[in-house]
C-alpha atoms as a PDB file:
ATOM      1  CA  UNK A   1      72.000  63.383  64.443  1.00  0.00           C
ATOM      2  CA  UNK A   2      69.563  62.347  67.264  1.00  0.00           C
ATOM      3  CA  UNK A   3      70.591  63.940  70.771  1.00  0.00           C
ATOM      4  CA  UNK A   4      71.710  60.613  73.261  1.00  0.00           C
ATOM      5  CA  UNK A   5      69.544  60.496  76.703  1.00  0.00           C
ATOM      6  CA  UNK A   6      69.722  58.065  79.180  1.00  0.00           C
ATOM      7  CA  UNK A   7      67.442  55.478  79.858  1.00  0.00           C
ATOM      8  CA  UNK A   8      68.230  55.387  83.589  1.00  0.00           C
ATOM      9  CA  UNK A   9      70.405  57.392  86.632  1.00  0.00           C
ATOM     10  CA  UNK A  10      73.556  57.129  86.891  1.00  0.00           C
ATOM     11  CA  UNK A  11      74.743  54.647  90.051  1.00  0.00           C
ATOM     12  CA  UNK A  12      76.585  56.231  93.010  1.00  0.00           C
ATOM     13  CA  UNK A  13      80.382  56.075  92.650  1.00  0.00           C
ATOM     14  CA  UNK A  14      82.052  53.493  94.174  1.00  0.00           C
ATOM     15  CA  UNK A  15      83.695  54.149  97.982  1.00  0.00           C
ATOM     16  CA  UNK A  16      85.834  51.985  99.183  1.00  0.00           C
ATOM     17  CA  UNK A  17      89.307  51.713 100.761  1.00  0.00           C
ATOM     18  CA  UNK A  18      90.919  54.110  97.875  1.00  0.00           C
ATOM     19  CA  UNK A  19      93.855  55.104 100.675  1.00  0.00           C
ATOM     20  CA  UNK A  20      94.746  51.663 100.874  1.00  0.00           C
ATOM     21  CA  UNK A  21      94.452  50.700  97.070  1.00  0.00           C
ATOM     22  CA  UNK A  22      96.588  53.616  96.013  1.00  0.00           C
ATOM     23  CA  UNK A  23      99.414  53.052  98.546  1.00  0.00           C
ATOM     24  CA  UNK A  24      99.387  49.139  97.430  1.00  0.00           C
ATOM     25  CA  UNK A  25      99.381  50.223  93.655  1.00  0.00           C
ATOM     26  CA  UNK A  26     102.770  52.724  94.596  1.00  0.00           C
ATOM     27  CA  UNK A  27     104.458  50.109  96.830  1.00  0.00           C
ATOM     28  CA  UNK A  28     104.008  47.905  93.850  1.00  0.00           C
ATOM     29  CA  UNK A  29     105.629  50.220  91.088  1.00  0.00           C
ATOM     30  CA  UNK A  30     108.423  51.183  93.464  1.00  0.00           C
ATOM     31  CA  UNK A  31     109.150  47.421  93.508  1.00  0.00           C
ATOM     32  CA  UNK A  32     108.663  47.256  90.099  1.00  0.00           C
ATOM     33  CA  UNK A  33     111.607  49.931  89.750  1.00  0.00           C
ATOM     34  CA  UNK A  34     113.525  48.151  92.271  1.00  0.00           C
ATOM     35  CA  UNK A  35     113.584  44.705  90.948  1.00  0.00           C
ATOM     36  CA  UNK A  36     114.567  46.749  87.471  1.00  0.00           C
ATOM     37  CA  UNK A  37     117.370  48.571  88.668  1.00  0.00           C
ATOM     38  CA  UNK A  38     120.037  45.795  88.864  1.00  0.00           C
ATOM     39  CA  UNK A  39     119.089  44.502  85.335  1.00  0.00           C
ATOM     40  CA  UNK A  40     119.896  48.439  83.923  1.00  0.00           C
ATOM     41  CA  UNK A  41     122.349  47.501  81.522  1.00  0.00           C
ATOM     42  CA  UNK A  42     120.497  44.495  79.930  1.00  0.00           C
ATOM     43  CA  UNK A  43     117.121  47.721  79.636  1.00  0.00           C
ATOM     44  CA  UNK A  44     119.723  49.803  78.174  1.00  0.00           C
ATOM     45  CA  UNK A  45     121.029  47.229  75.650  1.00  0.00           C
ATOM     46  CA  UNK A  46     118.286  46.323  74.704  1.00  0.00           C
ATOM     47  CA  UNK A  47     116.765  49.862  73.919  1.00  0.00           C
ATOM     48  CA  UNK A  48     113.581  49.433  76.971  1.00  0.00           C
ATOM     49  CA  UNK A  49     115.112  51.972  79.600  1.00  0.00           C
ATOM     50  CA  UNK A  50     111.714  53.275  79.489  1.00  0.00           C
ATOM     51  CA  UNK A  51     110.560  50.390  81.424  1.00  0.00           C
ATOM     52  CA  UNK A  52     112.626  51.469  84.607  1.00  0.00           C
ATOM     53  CA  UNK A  53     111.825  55.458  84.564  1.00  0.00           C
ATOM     54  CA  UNK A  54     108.041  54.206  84.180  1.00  0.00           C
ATOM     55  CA  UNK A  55     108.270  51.930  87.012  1.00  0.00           C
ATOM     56  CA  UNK A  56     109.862  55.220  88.841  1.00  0.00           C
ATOM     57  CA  UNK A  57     107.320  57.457  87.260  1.00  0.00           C
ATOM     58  CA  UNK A  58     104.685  55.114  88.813  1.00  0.00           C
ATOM     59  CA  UNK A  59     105.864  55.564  92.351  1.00  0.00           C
ATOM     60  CA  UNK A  60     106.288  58.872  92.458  1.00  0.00           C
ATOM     61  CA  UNK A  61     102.699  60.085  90.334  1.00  0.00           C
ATOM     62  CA  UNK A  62     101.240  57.515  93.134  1.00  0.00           C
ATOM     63  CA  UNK A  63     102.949  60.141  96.208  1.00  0.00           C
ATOM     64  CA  UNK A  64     101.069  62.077  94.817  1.00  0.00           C
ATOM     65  CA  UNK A  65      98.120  60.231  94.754  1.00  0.00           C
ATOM     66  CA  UNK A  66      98.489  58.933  98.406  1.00  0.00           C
ATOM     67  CA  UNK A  67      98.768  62.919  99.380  1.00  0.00           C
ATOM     68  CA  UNK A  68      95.895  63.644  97.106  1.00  0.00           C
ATOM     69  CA  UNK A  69      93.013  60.838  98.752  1.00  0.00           C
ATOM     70  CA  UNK A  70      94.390  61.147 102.485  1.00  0.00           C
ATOM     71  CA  UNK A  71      93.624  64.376 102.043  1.00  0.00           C
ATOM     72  CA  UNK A  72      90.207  63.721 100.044  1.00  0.00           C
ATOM     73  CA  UNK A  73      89.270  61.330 103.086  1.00  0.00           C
ATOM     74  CA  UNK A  74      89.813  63.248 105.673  1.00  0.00           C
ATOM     75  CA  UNK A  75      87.697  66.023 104.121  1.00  0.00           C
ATOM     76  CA  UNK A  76      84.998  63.494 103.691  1.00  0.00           C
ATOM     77  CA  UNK A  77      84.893  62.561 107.312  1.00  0.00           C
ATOM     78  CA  UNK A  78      85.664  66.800 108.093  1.00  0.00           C
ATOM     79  CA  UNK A  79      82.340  67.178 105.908  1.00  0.00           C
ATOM     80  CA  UNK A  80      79.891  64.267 107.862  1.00  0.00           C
ATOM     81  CA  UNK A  81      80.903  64.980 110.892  1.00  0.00           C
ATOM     82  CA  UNK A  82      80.044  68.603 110.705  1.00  0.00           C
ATOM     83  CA  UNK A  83      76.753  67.467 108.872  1.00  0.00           C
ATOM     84  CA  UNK A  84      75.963  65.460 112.346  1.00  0.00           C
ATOM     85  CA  UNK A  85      76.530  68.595 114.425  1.00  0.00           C
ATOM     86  CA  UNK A  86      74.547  70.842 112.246  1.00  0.00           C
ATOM     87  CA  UNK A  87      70.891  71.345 113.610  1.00  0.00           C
ATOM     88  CA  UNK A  88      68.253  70.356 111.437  1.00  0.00           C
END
């Protein structure tokens, strides 16, 4: 079996406004689970309460994630602005 190598670099990751992507993507499960809730019994009739702890899953994995990239961001911008105050 022939070993893979690339035929060209790898592009830069993407940066953009990942603070305010996350926090949409948990507003949006939250109301997810919200709009669920008052339907519960029909979800448990119907054997698909999993759809309503996802939802709730969802919001609370993307705390997490909203903890996890404010605090990735603000090490970014701890990191260049040292970088500017470093001497050359």
């Amino acid at each position: 079996m022939a070993k893979w190598t690339p035929k060209h670099e790898a592009p830069e990751p993407l940066e953009g406004p990942v603070v305010a992507t996350i926090t949409g993507g948990t507003v949006i499960w939250f109301v997810l689970f919200l709009v669920q809730l008052p339907f519960y019994g029909w979800f448990d009739d119907h054997g698909h309460t999993w759809w309503v702890w996802t939802c709730l899953a969802g919001g609370g994995l993307g705390l997490i994630g909203v903890w996890y990239v404010r605090k990735r961001d603000a090490a970014i911008k701890r990191d260049a602005a040292a970088r500017q105050t470093r001497p050359a």
